[in-house]
Protein backbone atom coordinates (compact mmCIF):
# COMPACT_ATOMS: atom_id res chain seq x y z
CA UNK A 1 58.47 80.28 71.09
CA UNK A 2 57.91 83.02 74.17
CA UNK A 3 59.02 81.56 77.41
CA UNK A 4 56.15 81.09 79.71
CA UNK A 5 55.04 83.84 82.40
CA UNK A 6 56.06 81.99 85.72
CA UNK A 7 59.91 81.29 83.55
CA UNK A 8 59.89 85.22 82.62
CA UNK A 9 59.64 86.62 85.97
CA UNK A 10 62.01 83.62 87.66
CA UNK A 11 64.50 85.45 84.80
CA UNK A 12 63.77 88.99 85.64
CA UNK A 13 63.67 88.57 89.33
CA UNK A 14 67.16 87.00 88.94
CA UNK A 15 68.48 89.45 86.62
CA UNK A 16 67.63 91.80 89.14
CA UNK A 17 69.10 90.05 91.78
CA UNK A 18 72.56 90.10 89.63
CA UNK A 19 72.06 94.02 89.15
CA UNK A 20 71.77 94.48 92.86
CA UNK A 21 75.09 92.12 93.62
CA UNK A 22 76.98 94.05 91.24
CA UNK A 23 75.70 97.50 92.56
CA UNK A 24 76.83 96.28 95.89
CA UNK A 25 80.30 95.21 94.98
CA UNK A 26 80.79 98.29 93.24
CA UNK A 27 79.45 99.77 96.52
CA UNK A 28 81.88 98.04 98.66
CA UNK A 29 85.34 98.08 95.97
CA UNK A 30 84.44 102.27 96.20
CA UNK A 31 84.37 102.19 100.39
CA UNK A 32 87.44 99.97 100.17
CA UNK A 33 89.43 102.17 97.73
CA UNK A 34 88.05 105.43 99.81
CA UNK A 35 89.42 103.86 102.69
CA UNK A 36 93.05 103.23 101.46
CA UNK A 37 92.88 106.77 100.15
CA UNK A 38 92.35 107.94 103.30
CA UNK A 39 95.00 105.59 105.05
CA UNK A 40 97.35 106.64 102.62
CA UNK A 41 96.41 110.83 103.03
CA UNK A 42 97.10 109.80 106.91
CA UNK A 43 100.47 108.02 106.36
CA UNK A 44 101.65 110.87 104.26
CA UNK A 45 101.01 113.67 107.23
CA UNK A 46 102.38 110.99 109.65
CA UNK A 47 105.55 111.40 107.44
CA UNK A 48 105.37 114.40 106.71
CA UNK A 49 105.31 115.25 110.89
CA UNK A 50 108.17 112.91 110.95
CA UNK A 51 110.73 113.71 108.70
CA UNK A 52 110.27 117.77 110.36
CA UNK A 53 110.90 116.23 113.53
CA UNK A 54 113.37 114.04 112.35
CA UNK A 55 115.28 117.33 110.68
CA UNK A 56 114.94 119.18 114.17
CA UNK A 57 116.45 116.74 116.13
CA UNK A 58 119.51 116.79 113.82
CA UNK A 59 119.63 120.53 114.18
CA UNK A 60 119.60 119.70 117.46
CA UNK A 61 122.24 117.22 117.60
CA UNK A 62 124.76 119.22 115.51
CA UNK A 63 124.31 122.11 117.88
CA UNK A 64 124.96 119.99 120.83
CA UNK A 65 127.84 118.52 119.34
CA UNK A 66 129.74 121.80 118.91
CA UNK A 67 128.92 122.64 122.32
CA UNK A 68 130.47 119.85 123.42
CA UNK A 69 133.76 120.85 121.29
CA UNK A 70 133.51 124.27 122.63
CA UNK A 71 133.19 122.87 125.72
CA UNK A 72 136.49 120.59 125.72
């Protein structure tokens, strides 16, 4: 037996309403997951700048240190 009208739309207006929740979830999970990419892609150069700074301030250090024998 066919539902009636009025119990067909309620169904397709909800089914629509389900379509559009799930669209924007999907919308929101791909913003967040974007976003962490691009935290991570930041983190990485942040590193990156680091560990070359970190390297020249050894050189630095080892320099000064055999100065300071030289200088003794």
């Amino acid at each position: 037996m066919p539902l009636p009208l009025q119990d067909e739309l309620r169904l397709l207006k909800r089914k629509e309403q389900n379509r559009a929740a799930q669209r924007a979830f999907r919308e929101r999970k791909e913003k967040h997951v974007k976003d962490l990419e691009d935290k991570v892609a930041e983190l990485e150069m942040k590193n990156q700048r680091t560990e070359s700074e970190n390297e020249n301030l050894r050189d630095l250090l080892s320099r000064l240190q055999e100065e300071n024998v030289q200088l003794k």
